[in-house]
C-alpha atoms as a PDB file:
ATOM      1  CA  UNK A   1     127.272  70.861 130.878  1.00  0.00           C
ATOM      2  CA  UNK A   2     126.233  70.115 127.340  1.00  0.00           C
ATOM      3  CA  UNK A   3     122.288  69.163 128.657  1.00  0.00           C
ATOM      4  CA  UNK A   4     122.348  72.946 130.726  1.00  0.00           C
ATOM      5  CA  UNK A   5     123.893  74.842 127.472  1.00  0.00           C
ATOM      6  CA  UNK A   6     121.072  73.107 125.432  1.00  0.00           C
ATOM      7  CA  UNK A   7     118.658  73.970 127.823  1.00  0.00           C
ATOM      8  CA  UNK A   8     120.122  77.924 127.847  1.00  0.00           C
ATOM      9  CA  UNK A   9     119.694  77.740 124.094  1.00  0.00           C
ATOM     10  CA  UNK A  10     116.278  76.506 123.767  1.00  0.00           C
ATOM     11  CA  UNK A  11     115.281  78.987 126.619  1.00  0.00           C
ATOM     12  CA  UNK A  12     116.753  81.666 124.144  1.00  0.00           C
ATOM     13  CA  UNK A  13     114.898  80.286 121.412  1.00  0.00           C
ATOM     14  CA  UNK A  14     111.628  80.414 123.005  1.00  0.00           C
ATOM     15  CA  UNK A  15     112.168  84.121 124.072  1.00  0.00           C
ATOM     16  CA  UNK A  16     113.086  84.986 120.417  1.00  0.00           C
ATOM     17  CA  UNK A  17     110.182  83.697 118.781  1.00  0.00           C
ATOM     18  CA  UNK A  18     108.032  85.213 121.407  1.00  0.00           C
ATOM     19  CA  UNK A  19     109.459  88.613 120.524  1.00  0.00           C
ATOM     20  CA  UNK A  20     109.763  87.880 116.636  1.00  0.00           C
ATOM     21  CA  UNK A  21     106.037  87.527 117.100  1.00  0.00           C
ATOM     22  CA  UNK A  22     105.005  90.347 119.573  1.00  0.00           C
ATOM     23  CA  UNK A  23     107.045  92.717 117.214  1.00  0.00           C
ATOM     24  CA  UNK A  24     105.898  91.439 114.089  1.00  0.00           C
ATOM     25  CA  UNK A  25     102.348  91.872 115.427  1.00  0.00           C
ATOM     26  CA  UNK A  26     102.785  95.279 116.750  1.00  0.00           C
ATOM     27  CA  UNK A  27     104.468  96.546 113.179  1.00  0.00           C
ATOM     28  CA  UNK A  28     101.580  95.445 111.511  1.00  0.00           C
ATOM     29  CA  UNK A  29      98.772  96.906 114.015  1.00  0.00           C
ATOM     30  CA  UNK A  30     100.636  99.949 113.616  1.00  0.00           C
ATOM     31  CA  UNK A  31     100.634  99.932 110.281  1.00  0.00           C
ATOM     32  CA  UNK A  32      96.809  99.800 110.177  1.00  0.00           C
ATOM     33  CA  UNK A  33      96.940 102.372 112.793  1.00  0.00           C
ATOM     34  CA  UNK A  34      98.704 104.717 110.409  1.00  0.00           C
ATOM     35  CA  UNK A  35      96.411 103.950 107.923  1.00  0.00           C
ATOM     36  CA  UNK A  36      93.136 104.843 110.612  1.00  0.00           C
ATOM     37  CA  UNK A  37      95.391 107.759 111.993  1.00  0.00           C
ATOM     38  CA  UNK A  38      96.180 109.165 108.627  1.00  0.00           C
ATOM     39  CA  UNK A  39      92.102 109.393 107.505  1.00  0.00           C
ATOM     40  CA  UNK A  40      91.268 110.717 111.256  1.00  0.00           C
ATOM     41  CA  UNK A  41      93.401 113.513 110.999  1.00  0.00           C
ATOM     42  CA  UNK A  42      92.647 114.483 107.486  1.00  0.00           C
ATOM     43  CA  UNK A  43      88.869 114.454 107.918  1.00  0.00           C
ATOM     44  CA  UNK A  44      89.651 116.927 111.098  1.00  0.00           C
ATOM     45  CA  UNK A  45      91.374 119.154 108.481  1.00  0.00           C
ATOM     46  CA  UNK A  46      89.163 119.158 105.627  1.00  0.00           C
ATOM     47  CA  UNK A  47      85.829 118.706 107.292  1.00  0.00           C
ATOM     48  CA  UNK A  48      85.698 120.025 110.870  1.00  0.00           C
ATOM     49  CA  UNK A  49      86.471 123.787 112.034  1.00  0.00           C
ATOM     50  CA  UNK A  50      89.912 123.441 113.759  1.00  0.00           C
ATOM     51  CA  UNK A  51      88.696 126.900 115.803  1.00  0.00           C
ATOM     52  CA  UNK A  52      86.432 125.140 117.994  1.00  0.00           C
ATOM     53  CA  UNK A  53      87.209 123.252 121.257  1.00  0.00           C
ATOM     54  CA  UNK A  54      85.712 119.828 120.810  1.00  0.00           C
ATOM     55  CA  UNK A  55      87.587 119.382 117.397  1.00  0.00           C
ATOM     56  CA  UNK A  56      90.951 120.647 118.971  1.00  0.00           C
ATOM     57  CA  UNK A  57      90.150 118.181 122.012  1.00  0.00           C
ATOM     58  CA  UNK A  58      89.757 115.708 119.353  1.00  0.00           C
ATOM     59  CA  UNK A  59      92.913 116.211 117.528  1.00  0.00           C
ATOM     60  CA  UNK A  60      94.383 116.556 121.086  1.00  0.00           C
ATOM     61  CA  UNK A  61      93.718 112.750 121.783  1.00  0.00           C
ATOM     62  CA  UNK A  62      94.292 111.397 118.461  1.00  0.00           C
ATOM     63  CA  UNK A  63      97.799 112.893 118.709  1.00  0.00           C
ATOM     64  CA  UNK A  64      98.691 111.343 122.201  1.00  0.00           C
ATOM     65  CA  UNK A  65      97.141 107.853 120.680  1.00  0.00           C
ATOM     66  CA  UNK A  66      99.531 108.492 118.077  1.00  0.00           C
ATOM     67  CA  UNK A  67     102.438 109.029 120.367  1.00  0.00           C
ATOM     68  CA  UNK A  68     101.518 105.985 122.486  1.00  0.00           C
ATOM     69  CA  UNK A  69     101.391 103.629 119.461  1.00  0.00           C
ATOM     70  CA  UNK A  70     104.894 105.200 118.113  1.00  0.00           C
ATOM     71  CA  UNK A  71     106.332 104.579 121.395  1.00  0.00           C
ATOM     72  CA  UNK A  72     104.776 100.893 122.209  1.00  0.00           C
ATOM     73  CA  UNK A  73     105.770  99.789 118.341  1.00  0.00           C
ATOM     74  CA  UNK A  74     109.014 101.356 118.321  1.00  0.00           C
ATOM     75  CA  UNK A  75     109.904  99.997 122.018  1.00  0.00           C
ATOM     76  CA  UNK A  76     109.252  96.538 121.404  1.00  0.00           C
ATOM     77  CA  UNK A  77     111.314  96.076 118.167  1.00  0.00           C
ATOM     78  CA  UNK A  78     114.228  97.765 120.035  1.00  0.00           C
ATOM     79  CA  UNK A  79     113.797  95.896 122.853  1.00  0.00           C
ATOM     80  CA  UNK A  80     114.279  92.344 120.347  1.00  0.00           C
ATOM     81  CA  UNK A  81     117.152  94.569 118.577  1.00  0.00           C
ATOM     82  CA  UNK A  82     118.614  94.582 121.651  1.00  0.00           C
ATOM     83  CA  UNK A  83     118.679  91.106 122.461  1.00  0.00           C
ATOM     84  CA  UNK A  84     119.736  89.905 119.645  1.00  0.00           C
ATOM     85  CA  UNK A  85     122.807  92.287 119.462  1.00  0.00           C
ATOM     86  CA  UNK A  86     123.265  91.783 122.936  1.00  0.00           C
ATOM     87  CA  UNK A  87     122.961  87.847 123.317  1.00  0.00           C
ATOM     88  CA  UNK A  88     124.214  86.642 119.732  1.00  0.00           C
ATOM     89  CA  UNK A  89     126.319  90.067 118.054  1.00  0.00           C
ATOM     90  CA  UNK A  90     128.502  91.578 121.039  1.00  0.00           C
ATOM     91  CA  UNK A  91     129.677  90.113 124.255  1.00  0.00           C
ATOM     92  CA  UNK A  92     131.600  87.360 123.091  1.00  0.00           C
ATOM     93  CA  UNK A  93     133.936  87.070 125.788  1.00  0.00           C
ATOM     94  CA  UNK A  94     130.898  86.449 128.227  1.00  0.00           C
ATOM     95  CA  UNK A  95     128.588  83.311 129.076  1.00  0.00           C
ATOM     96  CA  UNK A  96     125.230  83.003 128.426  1.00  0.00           C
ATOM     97  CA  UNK A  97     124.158  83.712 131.875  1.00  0.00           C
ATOM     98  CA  UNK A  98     126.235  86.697 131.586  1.00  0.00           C
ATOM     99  CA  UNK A  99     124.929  87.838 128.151  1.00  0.00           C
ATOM    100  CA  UNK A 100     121.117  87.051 128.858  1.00  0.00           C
ATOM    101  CA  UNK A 101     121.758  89.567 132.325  1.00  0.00           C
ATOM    102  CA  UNK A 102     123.424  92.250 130.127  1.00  0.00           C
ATOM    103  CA  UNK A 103     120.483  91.841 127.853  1.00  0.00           C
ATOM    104  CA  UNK A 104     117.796  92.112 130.682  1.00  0.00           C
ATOM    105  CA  UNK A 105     119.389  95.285 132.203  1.00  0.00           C
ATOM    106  CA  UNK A 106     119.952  96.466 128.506  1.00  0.00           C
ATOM    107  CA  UNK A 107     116.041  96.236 127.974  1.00  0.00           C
ATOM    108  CA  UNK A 108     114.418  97.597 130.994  1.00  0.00           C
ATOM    109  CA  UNK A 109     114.016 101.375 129.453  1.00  0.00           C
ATOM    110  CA  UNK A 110     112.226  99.865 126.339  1.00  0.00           C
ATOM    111  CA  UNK A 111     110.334  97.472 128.495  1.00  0.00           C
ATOM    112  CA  UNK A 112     109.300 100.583 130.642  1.00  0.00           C
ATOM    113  CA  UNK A 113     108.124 102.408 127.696  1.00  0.00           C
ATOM    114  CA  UNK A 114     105.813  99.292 126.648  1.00  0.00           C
ATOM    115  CA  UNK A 115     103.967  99.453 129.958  1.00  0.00           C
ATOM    116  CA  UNK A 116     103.858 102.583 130.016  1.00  0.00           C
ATOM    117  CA  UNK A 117     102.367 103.207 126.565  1.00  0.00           C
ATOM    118  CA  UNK A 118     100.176 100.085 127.185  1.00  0.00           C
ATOM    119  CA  UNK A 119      98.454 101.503 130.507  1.00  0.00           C
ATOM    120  CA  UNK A 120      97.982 104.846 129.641  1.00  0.00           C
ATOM    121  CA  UNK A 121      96.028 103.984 125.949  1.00  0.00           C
ATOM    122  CA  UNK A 122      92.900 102.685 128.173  1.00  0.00           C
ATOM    123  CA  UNK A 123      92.750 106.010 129.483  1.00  0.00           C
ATOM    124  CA  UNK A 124      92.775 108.054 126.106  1.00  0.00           C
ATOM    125  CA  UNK A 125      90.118 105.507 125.215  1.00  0.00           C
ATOM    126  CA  UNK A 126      87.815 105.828 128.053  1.00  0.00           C
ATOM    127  CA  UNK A 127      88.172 109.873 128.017  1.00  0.00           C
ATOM    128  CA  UNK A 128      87.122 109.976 124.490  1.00  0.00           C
ATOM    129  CA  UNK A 129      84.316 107.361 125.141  1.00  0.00           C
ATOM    130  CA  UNK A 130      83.273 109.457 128.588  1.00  0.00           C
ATOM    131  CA  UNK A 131      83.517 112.322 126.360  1.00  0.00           C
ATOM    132  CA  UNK A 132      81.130 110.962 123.568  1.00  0.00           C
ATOM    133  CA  UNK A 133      78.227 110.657 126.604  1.00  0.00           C
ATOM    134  CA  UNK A 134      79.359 114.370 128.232  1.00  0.00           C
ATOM    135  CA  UNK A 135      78.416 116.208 125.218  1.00  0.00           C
ATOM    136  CA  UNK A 136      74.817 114.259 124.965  1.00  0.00           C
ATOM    137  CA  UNK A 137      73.763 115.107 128.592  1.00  0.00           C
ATOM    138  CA  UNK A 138      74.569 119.362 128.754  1.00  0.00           C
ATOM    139  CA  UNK A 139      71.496 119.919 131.041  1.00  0.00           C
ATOM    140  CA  UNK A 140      71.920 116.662 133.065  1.00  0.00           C
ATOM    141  CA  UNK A 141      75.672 116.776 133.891  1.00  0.00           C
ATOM    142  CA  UNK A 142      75.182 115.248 137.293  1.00  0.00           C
ATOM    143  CA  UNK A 143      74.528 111.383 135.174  1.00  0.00           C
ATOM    144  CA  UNK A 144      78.530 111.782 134.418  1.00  0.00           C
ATOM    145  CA  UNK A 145      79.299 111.325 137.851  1.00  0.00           C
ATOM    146  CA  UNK A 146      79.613 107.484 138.058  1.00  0.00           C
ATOM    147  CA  UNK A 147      81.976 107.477 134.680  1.00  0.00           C
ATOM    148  CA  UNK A 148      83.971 110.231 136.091  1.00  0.00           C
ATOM    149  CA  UNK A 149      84.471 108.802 139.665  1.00  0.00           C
ATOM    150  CA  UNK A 150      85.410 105.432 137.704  1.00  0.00           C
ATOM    151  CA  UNK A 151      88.201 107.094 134.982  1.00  0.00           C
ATOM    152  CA  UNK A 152      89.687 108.895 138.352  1.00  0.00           C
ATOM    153  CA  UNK A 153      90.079 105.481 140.136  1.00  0.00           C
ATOM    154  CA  UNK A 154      91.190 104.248 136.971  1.00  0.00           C
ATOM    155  CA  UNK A 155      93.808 106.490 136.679  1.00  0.00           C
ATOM    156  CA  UNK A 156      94.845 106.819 139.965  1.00  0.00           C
ATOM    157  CA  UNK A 157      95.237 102.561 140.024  1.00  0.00           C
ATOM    158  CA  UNK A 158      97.761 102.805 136.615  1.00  0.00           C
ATOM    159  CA  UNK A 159      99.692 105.146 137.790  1.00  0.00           C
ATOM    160  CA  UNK A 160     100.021 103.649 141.267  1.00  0.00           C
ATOM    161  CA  UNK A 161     101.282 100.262 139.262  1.00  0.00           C
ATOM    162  CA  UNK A 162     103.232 102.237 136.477  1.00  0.00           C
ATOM    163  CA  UNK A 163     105.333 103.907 139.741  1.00  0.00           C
ATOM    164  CA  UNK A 164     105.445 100.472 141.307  1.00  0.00           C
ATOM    165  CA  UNK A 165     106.610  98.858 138.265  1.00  0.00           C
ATOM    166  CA  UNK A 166     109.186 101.450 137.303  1.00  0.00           C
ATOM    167  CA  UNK A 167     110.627 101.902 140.775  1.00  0.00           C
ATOM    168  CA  UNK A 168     111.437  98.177 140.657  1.00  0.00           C
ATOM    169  CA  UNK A 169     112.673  96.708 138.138  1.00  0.00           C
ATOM    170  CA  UNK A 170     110.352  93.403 137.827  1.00  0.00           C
ATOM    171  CA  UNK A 171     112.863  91.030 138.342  1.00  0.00           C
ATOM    172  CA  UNK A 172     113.724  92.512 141.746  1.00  0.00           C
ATOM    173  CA  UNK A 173     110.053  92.705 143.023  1.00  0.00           C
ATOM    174  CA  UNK A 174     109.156  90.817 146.148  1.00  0.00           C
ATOM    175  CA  UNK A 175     106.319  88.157 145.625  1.00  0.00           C
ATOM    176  CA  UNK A 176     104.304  90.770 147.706  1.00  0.00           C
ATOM    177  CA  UNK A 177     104.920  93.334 145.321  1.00  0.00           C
ATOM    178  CA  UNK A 178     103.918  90.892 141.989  1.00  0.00           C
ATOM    179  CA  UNK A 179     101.110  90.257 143.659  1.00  0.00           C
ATOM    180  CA  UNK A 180     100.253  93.707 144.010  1.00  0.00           C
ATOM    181  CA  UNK A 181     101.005  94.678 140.124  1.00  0.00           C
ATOM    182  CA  UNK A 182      98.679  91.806 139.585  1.00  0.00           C
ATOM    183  CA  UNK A 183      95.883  92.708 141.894  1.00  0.00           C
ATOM    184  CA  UNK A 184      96.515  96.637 140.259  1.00  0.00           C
ATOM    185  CA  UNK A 185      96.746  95.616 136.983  1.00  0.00           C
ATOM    186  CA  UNK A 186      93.437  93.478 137.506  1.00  0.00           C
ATOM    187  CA  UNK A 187      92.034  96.196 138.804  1.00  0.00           C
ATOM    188  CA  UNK A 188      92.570  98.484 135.994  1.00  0.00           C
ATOM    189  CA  UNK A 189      91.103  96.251 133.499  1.00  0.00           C
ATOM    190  CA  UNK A 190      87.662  96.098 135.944  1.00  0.00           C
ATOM    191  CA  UNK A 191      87.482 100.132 136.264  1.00  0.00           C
ATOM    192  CA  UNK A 192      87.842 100.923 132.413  1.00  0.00           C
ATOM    193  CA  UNK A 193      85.167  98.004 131.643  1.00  0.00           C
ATOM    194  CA  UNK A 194      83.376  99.515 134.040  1.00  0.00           C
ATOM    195  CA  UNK A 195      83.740 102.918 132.979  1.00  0.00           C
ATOM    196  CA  UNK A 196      82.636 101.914 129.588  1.00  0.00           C
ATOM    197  CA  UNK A 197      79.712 100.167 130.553  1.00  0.00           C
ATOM    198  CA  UNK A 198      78.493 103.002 132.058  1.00  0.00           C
ATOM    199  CA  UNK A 199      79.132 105.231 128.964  1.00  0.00           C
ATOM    200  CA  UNK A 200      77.863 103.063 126.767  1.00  0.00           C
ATOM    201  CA  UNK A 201      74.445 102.762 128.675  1.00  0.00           C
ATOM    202  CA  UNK A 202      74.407 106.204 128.774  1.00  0.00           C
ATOM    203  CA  UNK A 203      74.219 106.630 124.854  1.00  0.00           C
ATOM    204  CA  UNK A 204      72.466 103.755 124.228  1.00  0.00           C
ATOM    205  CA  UNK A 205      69.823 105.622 126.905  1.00  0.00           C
ATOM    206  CA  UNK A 206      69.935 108.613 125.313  1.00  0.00           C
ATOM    207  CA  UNK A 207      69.396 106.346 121.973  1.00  0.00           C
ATOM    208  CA  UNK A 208      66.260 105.300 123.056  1.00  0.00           C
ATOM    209  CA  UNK A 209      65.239 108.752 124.246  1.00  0.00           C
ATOM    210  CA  UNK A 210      65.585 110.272 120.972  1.00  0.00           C
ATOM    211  CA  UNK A 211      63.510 106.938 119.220  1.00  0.00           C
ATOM    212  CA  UNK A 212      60.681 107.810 121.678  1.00  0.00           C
ATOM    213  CA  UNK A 213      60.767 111.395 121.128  1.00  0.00           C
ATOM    214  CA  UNK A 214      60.496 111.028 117.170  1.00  0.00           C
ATOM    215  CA  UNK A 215      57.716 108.280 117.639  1.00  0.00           C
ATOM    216  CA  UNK A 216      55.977 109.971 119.623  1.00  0.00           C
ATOM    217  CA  UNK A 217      56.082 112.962 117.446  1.00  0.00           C
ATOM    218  CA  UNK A 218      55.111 110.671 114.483  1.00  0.00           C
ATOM    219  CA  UNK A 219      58.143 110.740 112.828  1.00  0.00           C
ATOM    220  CA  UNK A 220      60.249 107.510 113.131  1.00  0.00           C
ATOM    221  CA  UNK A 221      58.716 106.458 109.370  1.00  0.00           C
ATOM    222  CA  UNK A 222      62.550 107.037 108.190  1.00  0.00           C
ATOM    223  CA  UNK A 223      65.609 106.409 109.810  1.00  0.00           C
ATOM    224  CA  UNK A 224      67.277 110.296 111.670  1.00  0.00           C
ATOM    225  CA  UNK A 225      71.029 111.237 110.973  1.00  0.00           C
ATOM    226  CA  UNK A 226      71.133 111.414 114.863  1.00  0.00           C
ATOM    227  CA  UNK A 227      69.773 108.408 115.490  1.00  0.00           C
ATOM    228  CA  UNK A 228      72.731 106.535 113.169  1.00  0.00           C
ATOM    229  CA  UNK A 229      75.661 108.225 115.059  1.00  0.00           C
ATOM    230  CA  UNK A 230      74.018 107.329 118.750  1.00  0.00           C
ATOM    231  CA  UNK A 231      73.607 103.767 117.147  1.00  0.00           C
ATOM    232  CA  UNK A 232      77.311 103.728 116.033  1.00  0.00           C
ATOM    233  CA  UNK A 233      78.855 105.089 119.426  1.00  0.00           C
ATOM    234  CA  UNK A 234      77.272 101.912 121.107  1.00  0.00           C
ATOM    235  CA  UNK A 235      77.799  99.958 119.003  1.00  0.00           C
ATOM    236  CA  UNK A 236      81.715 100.950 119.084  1.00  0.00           C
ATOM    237  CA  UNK A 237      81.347 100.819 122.852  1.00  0.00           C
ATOM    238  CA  UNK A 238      80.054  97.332 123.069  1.00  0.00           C
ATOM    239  CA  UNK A 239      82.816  96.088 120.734  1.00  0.00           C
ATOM    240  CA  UNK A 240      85.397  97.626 123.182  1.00  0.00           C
ATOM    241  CA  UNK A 241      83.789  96.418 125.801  1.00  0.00           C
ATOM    242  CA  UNK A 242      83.737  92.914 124.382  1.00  0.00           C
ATOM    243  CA  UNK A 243      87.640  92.957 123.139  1.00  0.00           C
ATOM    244  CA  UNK A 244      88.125  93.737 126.867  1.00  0.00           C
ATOM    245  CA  UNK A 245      86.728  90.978 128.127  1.00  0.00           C
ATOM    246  CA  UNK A 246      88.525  88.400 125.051  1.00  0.00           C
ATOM    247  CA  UNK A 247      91.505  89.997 125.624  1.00  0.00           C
ATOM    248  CA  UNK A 248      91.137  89.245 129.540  1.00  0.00           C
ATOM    249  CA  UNK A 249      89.412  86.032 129.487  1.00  0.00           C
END
């Protein structure tokens, strides 16, 4: 009996230093967040003419990322509140079995918010990427329609495994269903690459338009305002694109 409490315990142990660290590292992205956030929105404001639709579309997304970070960073130190309170404040009269069940049920909403926050932030991402390439083809809109077609099967595959996964609690899904969420969740990760892949070739394409233009106009002695911001947007997008493959590898 002693050996199976010990082994409770150190199972408890592991799960609250996993946590300490998840929340520990999601206070302090946030908190860099903030800091990003906080010089976003003021440059909208002081800068950029809050009358016209692709600066309220751009405040429109900032907010929402700023909602889904709230929510993620906020769920997952309640979620650890909760545990602790649960498995080593209340319930005394209860075993650990007991507690660490109470504890489980007690932390499904916060674990649904996490996943939910977590899946839908690719999305805000690869509209604002898909957006950056829309605005740079208005005579050619017909190149959009590979990026499009992949952020609608991207969407359509989170929100099929968000529904899945919130349906069911994860604990009560079949093995046919976990390997569904996986084969979803892979999916997801395969659309938004591909999705920015195709955005980012699209800038970098109309980079490279723009370089031949000026050379050919005998002009590309000095380095064009234009030609920095095209650089930066892929050069953004092939960062993203290569945290999504770390992050995945």
């Amino acid at each position: 009996m002693a050996t199976e409490d010990g082994a409770k315990l150190q199972y408890m142990g592991i799960i609250f230093l996993r946590n300490i660290t998840a929340s520990y590292t999601a206070v302090f992205l946030y908190g860099i967040f903030l800091l990003v956030f906080s010089i976003a929105v003021y440059t909208i404001f002081r800068h950029r003419n809050l009358a016209s639709r692709p600066t309220q579309a751009i405040l429109v997304l900032i907010l929402l990322n700023f909602a889904l970070n709230t929510m993620y960073c906020t769920s997952w130190v309640s979620a650890f509140v909760i545990q602790i309170r649960t498995v080593l404040v209340n319930n005394t009269d209860k075993s650990l079995d007991e507690k660490f069940a109470v504890a489980n049920n007690a932390d499904l909403t916060p674990d649904c918010i996490i996943s939910w926050a977590q899946c839908l932030q690719p999305i805000l991402s690869d509209i604002a990427l898909i957006w950056r390439a829309w605005v740079l083809f208005p005579d050619r809109r017909w190149v959009m329609i590979g990026p499009l077609v992949l952020l609608t099967g991207l969407i359509a595959t989170t929100f099929f495994y968000l529904i899945l996964t919130t349906a069911t609690p994860y604990p009560d899904l079949t093995p046919a269903q976990m390997k569904l969420g996986v084969n979803l969740v892979n999916s997801t990760v395969a659309i938004s690459l591909a999705t920015n892949i195709a955005a980012t070739l699209l800038i970098g394409y109309k980079l490279w338009t723009h370089r031949k233009m000026m050379e050919d106009l005998g002009l590309n002695t000095r380095p064009f305002q234009v030609q920095n911001v095209l650089l930066a947007l892929v050069e953004s997008g092939v960062v993203y694109c290569g945290l999504q493959v770390s992050l995945r590898s």
